[in-house]
PDB file of N, CA and C in Angstrom:
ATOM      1  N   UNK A   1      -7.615 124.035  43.517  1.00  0.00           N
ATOM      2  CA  UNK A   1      -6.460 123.645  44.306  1.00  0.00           C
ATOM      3  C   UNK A   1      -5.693 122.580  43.531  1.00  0.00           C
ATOM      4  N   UNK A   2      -4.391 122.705  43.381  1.00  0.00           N
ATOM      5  CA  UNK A   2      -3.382 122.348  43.156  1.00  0.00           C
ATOM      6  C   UNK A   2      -2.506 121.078  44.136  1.00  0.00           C
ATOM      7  N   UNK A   3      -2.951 119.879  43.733  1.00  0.00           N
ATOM      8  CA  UNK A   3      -2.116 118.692  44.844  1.00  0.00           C
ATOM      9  C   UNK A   3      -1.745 117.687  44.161  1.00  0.00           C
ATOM     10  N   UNK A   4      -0.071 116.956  44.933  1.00  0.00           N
ATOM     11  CA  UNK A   4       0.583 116.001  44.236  1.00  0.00           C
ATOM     12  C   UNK A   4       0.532 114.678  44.520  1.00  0.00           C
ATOM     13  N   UNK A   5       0.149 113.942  44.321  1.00  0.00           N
ATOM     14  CA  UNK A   5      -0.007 112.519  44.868  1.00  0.00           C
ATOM     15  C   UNK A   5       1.656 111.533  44.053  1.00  0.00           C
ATOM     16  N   UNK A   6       2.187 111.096  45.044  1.00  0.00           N
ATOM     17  CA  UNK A   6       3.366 110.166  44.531  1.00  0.00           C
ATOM     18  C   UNK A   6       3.299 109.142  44.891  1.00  0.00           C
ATOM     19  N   UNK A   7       3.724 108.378  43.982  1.00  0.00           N
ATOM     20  CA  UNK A   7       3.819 106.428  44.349  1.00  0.00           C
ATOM     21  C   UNK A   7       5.165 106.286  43.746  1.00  0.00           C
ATOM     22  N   UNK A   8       6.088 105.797  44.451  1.00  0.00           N
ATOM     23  CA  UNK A   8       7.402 105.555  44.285  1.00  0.00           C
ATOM     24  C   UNK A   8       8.120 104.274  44.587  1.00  0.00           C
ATOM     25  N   UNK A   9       8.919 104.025  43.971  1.00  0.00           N
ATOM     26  CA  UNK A   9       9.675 102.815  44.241  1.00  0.00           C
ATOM     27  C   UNK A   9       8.843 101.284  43.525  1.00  0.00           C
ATOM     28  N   UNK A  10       8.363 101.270  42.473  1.00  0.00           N
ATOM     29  CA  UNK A  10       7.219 100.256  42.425  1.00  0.00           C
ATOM     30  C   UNK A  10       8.352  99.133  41.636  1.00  0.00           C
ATOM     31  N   UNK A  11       8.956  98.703  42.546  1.00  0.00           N
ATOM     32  CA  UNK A  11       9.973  97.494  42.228  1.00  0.00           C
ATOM     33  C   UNK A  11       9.604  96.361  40.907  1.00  0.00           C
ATOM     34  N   UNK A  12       9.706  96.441  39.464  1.00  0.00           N
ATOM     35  CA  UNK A  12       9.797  94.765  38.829  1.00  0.00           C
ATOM     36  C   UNK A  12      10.810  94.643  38.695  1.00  0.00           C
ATOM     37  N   UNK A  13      10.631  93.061  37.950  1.00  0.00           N
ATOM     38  CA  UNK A  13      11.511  92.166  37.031  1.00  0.00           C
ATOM     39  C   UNK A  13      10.995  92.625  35.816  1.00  0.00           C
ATOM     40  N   UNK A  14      11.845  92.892  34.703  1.00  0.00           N
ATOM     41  CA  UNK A  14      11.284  92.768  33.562  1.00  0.00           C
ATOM     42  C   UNK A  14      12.448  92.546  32.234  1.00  0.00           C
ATOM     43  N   UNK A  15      12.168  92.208  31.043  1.00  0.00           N
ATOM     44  CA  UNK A  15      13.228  92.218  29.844  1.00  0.00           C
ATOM     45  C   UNK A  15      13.523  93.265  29.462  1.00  0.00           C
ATOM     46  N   UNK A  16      13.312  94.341  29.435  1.00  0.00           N
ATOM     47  CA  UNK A  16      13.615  95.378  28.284  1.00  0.00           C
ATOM     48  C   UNK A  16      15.085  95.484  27.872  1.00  0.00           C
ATOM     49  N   UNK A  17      15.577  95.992  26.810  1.00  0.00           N
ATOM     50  CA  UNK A  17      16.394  96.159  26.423  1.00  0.00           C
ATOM     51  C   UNK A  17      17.080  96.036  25.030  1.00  0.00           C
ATOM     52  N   UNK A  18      17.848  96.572  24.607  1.00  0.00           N
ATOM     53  CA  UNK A  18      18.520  96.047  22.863  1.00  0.00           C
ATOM     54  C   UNK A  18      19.029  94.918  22.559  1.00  0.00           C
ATOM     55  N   UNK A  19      19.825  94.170  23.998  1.00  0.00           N
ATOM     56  CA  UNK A  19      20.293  93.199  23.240  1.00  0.00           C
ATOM     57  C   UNK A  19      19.594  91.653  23.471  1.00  0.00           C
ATOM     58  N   UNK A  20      19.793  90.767  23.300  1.00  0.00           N
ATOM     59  CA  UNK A  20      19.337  89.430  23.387  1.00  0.00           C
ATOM     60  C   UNK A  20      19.730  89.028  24.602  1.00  0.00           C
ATOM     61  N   UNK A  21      20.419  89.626  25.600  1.00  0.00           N
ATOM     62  CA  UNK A  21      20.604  88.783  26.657  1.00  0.00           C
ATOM     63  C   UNK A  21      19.606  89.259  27.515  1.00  0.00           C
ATOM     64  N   UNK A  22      19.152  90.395  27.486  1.00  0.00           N
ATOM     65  CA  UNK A  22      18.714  91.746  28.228  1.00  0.00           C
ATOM     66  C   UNK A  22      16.770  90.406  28.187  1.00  0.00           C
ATOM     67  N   UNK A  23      16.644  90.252  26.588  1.00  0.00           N
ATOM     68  CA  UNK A  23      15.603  89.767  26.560  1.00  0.00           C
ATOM     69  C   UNK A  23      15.231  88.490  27.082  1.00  0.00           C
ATOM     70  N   UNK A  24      16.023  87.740  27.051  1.00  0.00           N
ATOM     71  CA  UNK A  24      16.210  86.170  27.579  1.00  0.00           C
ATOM     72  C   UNK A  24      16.423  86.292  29.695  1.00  0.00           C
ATOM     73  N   UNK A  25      17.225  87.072  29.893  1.00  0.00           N
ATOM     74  CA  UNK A  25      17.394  87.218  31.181  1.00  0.00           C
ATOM     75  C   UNK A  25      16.657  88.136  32.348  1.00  0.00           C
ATOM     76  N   UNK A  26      16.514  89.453  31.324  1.00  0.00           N
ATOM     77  CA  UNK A  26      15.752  90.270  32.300  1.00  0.00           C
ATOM     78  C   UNK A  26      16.613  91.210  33.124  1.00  0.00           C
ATOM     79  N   UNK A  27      16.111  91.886  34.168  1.00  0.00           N
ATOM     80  CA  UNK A  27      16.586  92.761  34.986  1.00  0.00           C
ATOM     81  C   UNK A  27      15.867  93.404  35.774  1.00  0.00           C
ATOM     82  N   UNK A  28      16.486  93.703  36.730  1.00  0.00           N
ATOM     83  CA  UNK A  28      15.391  94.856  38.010  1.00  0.00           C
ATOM     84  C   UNK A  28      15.163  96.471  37.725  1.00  0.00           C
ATOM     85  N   UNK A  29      13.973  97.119  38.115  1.00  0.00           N
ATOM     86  CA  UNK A  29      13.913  98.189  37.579  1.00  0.00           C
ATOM     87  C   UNK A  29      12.928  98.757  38.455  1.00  0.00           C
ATOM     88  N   UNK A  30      13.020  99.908  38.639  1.00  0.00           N
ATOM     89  CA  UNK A  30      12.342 100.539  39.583  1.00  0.00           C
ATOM     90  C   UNK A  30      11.649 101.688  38.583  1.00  0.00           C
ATOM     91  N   UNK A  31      10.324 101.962  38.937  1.00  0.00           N
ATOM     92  CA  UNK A  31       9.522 103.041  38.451  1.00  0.00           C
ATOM     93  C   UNK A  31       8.353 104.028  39.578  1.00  0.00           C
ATOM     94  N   UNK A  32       9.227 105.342  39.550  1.00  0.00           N
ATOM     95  CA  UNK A  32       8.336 106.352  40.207  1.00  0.00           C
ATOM     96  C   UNK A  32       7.885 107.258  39.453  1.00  0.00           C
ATOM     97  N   UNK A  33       6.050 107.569  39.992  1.00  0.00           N
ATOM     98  CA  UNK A  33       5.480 108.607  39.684  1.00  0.00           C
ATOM     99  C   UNK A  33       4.540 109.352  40.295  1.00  0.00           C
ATOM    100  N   UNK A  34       5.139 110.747  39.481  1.00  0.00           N
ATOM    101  CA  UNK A  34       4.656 112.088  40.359  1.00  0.00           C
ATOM    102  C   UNK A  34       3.370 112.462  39.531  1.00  0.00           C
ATOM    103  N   UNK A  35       1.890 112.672  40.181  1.00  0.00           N
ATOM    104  CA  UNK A  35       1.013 113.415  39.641  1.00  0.00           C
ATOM    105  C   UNK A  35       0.065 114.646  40.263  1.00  0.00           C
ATOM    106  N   UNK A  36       0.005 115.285  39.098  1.00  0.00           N
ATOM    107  CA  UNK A  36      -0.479 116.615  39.580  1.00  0.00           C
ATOM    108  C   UNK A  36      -2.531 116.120  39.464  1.00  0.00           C
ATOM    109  N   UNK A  37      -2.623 116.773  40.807  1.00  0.00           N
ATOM    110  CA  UNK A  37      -4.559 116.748  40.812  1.00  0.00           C
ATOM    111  C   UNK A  37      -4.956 117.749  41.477  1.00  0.00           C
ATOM    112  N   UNK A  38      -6.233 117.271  41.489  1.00  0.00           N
ATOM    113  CA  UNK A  38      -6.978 118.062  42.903  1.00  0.00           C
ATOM    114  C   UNK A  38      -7.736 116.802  43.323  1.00  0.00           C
ATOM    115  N   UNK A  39      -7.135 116.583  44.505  1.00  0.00           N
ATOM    116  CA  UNK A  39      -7.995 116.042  45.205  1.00  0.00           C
ATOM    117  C   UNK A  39      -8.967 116.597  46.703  1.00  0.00           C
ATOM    118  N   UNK A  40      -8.673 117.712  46.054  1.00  0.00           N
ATOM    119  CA  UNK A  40      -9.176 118.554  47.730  1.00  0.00           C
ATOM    120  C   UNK A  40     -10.847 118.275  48.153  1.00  0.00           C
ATOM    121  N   UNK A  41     -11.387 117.626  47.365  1.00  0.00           N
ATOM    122  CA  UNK A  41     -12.771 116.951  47.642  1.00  0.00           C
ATOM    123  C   UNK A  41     -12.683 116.007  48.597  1.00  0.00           C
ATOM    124  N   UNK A  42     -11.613 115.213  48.511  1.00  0.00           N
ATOM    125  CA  UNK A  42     -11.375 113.917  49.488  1.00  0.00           C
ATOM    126  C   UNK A  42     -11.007 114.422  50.490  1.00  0.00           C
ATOM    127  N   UNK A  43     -10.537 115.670  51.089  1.00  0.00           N
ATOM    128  CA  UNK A  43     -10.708 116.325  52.156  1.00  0.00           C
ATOM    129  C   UNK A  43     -11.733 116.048  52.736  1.00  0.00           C
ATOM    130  N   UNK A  44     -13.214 116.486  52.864  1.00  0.00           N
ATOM    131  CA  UNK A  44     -14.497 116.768  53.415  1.00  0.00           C
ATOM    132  C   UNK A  44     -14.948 114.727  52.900  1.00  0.00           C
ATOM    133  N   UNK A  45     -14.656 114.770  51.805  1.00  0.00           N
ATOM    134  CA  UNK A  45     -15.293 113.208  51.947  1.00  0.00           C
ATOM    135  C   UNK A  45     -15.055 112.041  52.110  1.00  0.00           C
ATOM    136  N   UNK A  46     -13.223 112.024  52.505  1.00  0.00           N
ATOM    137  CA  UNK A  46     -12.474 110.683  52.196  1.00  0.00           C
ATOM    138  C   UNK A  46     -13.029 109.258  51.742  1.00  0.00           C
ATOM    139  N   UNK A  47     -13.117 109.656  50.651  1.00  0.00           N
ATOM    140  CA  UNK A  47     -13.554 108.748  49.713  1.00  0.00           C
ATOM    141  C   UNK A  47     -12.675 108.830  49.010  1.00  0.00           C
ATOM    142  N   UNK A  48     -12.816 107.273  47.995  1.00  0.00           N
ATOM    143  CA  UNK A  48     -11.110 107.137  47.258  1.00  0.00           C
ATOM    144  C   UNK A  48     -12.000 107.860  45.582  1.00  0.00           C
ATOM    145  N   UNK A  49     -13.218 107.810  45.751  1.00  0.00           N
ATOM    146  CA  UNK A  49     -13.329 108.125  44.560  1.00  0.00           C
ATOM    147  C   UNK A  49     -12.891 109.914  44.301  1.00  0.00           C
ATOM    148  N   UNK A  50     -13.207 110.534  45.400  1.00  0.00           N
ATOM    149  CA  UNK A  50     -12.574 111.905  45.450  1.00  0.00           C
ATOM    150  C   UNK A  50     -11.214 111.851  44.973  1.00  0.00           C
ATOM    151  N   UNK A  51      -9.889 111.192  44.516  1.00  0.00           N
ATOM    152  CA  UNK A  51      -8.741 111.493  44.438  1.00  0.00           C
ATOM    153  C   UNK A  51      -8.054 110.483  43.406  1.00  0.00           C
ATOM    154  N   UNK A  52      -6.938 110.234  43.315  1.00  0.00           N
ATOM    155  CA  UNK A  52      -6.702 108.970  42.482  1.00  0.00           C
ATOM    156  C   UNK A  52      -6.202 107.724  43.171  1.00  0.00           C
ATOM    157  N   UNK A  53      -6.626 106.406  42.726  1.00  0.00           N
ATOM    158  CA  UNK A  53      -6.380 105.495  43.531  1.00  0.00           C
ATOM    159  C   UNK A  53      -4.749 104.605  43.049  1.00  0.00           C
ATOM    160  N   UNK A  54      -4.038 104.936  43.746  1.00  0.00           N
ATOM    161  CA  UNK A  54      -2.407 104.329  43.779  1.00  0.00           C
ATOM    162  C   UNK A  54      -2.319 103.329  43.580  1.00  0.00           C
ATOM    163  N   UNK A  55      -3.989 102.353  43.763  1.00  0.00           N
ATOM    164  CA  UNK A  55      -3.632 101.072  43.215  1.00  0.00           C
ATOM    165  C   UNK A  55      -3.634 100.735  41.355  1.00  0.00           C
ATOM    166  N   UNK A  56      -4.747 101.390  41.095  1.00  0.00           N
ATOM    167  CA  UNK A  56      -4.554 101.503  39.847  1.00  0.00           C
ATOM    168  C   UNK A  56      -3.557 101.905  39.014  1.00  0.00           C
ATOM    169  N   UNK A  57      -3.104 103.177  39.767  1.00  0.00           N
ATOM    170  CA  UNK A  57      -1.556 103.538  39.252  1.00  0.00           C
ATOM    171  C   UNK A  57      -0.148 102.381  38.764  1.00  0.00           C
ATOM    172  N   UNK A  58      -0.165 101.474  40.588  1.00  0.00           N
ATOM    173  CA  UNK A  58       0.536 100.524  40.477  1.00  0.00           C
ATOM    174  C   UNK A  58       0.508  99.647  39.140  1.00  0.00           C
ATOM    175  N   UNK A  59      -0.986  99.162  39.359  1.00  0.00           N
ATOM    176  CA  UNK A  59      -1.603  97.978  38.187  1.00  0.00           C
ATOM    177  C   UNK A  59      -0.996  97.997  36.700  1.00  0.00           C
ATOM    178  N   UNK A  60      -1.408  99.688  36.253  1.00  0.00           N
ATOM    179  CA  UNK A  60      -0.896 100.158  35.235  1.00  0.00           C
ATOM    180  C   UNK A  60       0.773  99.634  34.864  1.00  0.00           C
ATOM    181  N   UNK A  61       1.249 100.664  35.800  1.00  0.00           N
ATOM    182  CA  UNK A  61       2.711 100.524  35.696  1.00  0.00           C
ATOM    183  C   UNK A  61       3.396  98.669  35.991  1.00  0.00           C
ATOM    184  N   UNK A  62       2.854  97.931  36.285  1.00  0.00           N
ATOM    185  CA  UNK A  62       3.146  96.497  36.325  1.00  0.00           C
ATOM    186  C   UNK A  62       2.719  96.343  35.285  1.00  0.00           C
ATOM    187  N   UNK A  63       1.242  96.064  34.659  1.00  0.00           N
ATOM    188  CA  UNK A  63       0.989  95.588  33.488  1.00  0.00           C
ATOM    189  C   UNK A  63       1.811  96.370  32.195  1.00  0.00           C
ATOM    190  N   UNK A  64       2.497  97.103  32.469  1.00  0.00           N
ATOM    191  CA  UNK A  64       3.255  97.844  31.131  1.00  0.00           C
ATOM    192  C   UNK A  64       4.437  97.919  31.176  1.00  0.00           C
ATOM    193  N   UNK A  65       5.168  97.452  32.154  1.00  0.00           N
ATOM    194  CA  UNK A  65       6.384  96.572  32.320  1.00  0.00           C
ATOM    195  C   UNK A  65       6.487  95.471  31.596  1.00  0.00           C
ATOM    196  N   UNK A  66       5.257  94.841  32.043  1.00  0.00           N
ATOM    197  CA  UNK A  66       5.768  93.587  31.324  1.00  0.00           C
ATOM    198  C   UNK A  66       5.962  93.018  30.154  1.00  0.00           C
ATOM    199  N   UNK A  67       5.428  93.806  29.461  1.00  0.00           N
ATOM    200  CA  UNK A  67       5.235  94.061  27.933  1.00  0.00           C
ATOM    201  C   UNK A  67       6.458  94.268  27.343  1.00  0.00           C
ATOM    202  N   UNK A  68       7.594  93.386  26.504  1.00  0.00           N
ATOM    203  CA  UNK A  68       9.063  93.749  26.299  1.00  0.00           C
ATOM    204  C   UNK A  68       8.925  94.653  25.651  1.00  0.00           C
ATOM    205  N   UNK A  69       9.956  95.961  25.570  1.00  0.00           N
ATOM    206  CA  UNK A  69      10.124  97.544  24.877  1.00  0.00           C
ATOM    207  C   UNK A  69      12.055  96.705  25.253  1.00  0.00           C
ATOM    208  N   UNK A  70      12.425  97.320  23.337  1.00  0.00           N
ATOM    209  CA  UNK A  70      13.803  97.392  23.873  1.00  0.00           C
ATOM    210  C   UNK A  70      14.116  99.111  24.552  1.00  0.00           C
ATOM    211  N   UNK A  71      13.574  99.795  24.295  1.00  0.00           N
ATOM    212  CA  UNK A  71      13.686 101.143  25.001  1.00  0.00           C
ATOM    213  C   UNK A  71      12.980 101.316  26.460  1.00  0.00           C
ATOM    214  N   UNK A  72      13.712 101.888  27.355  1.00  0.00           N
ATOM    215  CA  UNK A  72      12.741 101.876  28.825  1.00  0.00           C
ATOM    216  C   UNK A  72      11.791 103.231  28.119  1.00  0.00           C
ATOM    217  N   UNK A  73      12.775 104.663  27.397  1.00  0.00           N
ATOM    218  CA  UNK A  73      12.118 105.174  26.765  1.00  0.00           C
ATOM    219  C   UNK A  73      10.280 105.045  26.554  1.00  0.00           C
ATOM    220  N   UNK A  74      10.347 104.269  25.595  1.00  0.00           N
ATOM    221  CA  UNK A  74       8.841 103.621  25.054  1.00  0.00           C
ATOM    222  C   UNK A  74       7.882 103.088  25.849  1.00  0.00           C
ATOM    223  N   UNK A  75       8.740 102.404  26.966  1.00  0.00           N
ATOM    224  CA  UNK A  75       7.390 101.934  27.973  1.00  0.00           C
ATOM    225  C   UNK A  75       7.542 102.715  28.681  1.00  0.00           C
ATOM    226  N   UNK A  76       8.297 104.109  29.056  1.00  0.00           N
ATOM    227  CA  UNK A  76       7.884 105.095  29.903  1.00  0.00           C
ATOM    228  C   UNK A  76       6.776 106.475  29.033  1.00  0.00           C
ATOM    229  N   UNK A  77       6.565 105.932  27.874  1.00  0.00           N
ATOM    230  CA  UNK A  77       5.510 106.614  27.187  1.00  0.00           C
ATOM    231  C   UNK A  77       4.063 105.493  27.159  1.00  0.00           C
ATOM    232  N   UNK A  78       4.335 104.390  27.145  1.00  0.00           N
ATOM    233  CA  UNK A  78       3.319 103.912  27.198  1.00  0.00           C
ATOM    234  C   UNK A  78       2.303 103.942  28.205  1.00  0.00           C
ATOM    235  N   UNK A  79       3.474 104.019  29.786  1.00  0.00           N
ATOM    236  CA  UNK A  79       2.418 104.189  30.524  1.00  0.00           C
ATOM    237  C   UNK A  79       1.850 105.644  30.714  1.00  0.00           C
ATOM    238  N   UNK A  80       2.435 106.525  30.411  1.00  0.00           N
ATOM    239  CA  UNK A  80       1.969 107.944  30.612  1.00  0.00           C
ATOM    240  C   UNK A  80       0.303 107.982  29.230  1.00  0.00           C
ATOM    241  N   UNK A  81       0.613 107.160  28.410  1.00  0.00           N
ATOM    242  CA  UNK A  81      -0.470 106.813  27.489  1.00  0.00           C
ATOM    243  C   UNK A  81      -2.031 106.477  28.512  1.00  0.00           C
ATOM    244  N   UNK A  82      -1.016 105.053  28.900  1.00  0.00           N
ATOM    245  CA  UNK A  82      -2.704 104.680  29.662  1.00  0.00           C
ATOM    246  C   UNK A  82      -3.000 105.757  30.907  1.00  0.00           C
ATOM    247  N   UNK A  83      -2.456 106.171  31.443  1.00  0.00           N
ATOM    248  CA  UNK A  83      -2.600 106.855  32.712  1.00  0.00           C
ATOM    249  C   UNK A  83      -3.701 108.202  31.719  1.00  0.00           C
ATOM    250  N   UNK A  84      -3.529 108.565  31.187  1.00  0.00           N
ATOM    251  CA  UNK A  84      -4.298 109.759  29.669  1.00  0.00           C
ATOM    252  C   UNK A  84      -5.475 108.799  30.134  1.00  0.00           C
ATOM    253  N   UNK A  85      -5.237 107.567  29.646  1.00  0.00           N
ATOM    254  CA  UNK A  85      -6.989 106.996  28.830  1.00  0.00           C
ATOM    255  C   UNK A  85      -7.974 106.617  30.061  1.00  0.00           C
ATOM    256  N   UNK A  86      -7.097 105.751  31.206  1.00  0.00           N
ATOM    257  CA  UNK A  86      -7.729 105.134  32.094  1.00  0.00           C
ATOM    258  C   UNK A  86      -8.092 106.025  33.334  1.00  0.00           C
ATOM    259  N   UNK A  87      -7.353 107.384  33.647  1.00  0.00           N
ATOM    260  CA  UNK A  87      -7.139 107.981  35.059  1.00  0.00           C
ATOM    261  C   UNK A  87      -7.884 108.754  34.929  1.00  0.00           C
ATOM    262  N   UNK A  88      -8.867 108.958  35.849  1.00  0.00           N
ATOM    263  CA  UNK A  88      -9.760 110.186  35.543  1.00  0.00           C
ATOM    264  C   UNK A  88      -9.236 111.080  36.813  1.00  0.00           C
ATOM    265  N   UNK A  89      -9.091 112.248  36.335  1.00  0.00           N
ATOM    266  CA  UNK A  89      -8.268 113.674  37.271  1.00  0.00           C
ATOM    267  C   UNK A  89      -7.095 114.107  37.160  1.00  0.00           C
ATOM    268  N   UNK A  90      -5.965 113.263  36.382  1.00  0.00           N
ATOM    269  CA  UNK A  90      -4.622 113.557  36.398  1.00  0.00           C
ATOM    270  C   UNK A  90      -5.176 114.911  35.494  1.00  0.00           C
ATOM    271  N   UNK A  91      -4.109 116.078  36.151  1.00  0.00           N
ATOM    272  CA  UNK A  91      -3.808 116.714  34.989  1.00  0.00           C
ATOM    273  C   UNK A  91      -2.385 117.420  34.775  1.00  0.00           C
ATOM    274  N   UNK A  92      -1.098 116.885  35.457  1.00  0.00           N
ATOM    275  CA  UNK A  92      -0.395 116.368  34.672  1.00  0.00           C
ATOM    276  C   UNK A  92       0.589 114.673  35.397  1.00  0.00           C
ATOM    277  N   UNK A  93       1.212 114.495  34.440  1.00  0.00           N
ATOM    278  CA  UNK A  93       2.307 113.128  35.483  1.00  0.00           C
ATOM    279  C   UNK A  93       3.652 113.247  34.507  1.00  0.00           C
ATOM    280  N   UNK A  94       4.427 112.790  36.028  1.00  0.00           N
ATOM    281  CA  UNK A  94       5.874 112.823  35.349  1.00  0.00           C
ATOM    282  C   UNK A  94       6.059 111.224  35.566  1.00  0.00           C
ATOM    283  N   UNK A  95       6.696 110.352  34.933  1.00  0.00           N
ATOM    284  CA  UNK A  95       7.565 108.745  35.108  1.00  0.00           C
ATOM    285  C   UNK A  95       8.426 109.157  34.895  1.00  0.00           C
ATOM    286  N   UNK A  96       9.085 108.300  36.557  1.00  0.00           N
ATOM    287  CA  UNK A  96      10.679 107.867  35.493  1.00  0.00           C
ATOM    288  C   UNK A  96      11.007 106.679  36.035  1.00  0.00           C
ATOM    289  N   UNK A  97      11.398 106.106  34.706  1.00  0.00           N
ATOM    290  CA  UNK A  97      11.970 104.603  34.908  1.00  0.00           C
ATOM    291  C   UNK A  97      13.337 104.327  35.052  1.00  0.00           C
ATOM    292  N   UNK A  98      13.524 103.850  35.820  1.00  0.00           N
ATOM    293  CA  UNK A  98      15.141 103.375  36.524  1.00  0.00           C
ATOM    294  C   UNK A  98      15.386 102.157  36.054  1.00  0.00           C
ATOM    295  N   UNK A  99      16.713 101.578  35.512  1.00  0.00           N
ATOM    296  CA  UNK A  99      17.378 100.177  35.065  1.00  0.00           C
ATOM    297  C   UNK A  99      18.085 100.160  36.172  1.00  0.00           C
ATOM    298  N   UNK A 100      18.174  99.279  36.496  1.00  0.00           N
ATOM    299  CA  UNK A 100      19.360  98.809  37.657  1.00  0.00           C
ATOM    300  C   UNK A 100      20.006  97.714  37.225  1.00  0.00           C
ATOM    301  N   UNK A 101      21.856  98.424  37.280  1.00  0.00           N
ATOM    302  CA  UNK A 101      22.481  97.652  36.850  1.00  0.00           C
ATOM    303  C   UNK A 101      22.703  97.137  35.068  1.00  0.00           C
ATOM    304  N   UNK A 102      22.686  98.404  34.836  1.00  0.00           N
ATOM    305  CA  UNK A 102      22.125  98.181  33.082  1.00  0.00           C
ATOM    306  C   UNK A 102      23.673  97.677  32.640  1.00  0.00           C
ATOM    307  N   UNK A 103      23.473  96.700  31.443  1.00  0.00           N
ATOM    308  CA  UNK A 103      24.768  95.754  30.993  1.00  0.00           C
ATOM    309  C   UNK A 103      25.622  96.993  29.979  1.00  0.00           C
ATOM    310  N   UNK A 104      26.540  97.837  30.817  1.00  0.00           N
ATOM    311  CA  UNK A 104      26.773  98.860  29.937  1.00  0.00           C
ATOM    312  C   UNK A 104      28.306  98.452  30.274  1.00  0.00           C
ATOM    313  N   UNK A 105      29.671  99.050  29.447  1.00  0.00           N
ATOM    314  CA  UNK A 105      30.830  98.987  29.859  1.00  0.00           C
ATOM    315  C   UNK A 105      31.195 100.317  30.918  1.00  0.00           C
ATOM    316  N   UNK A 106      31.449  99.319  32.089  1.00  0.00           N
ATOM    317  CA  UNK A 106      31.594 100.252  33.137  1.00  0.00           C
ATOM    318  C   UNK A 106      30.579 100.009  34.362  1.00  0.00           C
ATOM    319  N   UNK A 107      31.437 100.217  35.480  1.00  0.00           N
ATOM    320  CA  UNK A 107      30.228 100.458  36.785  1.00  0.00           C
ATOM    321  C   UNK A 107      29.394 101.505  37.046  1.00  0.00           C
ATOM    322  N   UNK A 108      28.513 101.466  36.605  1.00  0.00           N
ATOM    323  CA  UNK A 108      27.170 102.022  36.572  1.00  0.00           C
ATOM    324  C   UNK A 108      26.002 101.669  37.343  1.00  0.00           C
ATOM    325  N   UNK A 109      25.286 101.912  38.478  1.00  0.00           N
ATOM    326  CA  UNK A 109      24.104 101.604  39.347  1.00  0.00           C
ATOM    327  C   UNK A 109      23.114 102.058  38.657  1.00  0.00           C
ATOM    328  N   UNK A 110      22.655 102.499  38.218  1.00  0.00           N
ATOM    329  CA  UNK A 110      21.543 102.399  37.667  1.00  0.00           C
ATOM    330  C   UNK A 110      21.354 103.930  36.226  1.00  0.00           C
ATOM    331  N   UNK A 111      20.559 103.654  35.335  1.00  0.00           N
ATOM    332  CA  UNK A 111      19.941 104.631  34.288  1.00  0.00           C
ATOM    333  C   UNK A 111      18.923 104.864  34.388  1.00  0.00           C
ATOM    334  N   UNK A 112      18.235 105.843  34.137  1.00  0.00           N
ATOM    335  CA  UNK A 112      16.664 106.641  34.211  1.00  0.00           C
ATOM    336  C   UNK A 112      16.464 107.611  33.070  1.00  0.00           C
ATOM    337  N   UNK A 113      14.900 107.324  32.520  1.00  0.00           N
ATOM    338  CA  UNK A 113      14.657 108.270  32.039  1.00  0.00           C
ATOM    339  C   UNK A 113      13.397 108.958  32.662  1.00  0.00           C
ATOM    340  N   UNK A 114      13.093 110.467  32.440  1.00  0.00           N
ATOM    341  CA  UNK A 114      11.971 110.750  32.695  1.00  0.00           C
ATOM    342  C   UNK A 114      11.464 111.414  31.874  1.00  0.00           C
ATOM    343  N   UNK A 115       9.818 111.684  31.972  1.00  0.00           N
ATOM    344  CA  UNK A 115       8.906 111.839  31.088  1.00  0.00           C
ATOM    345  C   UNK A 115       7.724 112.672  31.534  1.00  0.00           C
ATOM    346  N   UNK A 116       7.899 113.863  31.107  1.00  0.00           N
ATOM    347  CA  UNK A 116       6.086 114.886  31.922  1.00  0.00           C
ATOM    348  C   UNK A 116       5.312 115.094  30.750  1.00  0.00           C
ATOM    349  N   UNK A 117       4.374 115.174  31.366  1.00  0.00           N
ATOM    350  CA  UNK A 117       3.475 115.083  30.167  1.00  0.00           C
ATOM    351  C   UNK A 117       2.221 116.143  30.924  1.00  0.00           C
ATOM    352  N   UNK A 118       1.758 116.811  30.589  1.00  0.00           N
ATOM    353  CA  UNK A 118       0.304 117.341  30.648  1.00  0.00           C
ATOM    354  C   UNK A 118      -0.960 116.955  29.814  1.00  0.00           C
ATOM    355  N   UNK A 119      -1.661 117.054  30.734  1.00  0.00           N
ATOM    356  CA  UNK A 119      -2.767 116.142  29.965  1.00  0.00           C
ATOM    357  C   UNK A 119      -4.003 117.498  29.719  1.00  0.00           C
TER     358      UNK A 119
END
């Protein structure tokens, strides 16, 4: 069986970006992700070890924010990296990372990239 677990909206602060202001000041950024499992064990046993735990997910995706990338690019590969090393069951995940308010010419609400990966 085939099931999607999503954690969305996981609000930071963080620097990323090319230029020097981007790094000194920072910005808000939102990151959601979609993963493919089976958790249909946690059916009959609701247990968290049956499925994947969203907190770890979170953890990930905070601790790899914070890490300056002038590309959102790069830290939207990094975390699809650890989610590979640390997650046991994904088999596949998509990120995508949202800038809000990116210092571009022009009114613009926000940029995203996304990223699937199969594992």
């Amino acid at each position: 069986m085939t099931n999607l677990i999503e954690v969305n909206g996981i609000n930071v602060y963080a620097h990323h970006g090319c230029m020097d202001e981007e790094e000194k000041i920072g910005g808000h950024y939102t990151v959601d992700v979609l993963l493919k499992t089976d958790f249909s064990a946690s059916f009959k046993t609701d247990d968290l070890r049956d499925t994947v735990d969203y907190v770890a997910i979170n953890k990930i995706v905070k601790e790899e924010m914070a890490i300056r990338s002038k590309l959102i690019e790069h830290v939207g590969f990094r975390i699809l990296q650890r989610f590979r090393k640390e997650v046991i069951g994904i088999q596949e995940a998509t990120i995508k990372v949202i800038k809000l308010s990116p210092p571009i010419d022009g009114n613009v609400h926000n940029v995203a990239i996304s990223i699937h990966e199969v594992f």
